[in-house]
Protein backbone atom coordinates (compact mmCIF):
# COMPACT_ATOMS: atom_id res chain seq x y z
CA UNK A 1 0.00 0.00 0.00
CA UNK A 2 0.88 3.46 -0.39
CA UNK A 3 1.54 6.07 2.26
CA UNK A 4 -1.63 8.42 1.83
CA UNK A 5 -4.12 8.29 5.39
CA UNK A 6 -6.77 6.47 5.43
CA UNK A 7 -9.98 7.93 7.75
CA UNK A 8 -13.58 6.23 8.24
CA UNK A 9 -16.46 7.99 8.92
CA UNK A 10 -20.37 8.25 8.17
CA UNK A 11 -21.70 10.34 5.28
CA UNK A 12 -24.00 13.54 6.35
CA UNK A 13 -25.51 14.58 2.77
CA UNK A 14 -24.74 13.46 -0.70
CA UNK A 15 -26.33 16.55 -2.19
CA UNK A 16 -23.53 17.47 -4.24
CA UNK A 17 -22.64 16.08 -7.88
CA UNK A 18 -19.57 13.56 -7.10
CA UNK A 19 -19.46 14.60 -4.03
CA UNK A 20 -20.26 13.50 -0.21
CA UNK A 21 -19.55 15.48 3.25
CA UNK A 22 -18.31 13.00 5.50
CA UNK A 23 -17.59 13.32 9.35
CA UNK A 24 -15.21 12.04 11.11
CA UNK A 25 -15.43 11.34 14.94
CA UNK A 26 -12.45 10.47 17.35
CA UNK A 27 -12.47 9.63 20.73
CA UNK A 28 -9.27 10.71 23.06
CA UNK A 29 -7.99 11.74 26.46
CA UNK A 30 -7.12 15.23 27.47
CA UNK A 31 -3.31 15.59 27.99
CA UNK A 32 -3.67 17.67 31.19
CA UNK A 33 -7.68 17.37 32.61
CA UNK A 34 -7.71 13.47 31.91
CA UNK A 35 -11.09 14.02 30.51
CA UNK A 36 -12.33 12.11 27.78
CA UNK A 37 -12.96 14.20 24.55
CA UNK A 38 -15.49 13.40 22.30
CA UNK A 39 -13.87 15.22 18.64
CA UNK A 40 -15.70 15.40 15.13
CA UNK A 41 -14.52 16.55 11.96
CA UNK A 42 -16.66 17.66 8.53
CA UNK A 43 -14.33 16.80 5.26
CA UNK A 44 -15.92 16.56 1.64
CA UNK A 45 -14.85 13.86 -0.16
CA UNK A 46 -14.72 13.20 -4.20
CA UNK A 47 -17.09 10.12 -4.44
CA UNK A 48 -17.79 7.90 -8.09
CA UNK A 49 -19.41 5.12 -6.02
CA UNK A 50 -22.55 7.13 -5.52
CA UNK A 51 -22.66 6.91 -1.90
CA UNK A 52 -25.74 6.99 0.56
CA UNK A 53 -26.34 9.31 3.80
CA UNK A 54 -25.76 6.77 6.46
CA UNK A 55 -22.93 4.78 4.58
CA UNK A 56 -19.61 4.42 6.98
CA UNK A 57 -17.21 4.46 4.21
CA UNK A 58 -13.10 4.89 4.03
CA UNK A 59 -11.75 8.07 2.76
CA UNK A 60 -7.92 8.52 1.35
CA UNK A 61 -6.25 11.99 1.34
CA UNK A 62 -5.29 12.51 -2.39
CA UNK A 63 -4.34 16.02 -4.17
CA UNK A 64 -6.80 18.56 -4.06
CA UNK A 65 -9.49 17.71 -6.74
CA UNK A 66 -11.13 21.58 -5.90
CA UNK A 67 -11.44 24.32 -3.78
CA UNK A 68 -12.42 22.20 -1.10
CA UNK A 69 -12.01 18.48 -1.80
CA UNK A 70 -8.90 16.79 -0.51
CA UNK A 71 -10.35 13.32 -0.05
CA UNK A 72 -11.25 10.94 -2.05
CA UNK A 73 -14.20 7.39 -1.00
CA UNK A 74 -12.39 4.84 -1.43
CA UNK A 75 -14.64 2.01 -0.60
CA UNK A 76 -17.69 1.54 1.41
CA UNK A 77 -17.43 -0.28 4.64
CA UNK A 78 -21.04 -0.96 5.92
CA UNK A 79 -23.78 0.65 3.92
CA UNK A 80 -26.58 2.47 5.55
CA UNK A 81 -29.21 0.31 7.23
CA UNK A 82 -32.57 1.14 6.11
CA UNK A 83 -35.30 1.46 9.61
CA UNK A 84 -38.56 -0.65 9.32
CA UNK A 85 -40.79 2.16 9.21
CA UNK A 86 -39.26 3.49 5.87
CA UNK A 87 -40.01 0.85 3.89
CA UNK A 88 -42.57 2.13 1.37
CA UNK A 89 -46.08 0.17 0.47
CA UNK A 90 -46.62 -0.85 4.35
């Protein structure tokens, strides 16, 4: 493999043409307070596998594709899980 990151997170809104904003939580510990910190992180990410909202999928950093795009989907990891109630025709 190459040396590029690699980040996983859950896409917010796939209104864009070829494109998805994806966020990216982390979990850590303060250095000083001990407290645990609960981060998150809003990227948008160059998709051509015409990702879902709800879709945890794996971004890689590559070179800016436009003003604001400096990820790319690479794959999807667990697609969105429809709820029961959404089903149409019941």
């Amino acid at each position: 493999m190459n040396e590029r990151r690699r980040m996983i997170g859950v896409v917010t809104s796939n209104k864009m043409t070829q494109t998805v904003v994806v966020v990216i939580s982390r979990t850590y510990q303060h250095p000083v307070y001990k407290k645990v910190v609960h981060a998150t992180s809003k990227v948008m990410a160059h998709d051509l596998l015409g990702c879902q909202i709800g879709d945890e999928v794996q971004i890689v950093e590559t070179a800016p594709t436009s003003a604001k795009k400096r990820w790319a989907v690479e794959l999807v990891v667990k697609p969105a899980t429809v709820p029961a109630d959404a089903v149409e025709g019941e």
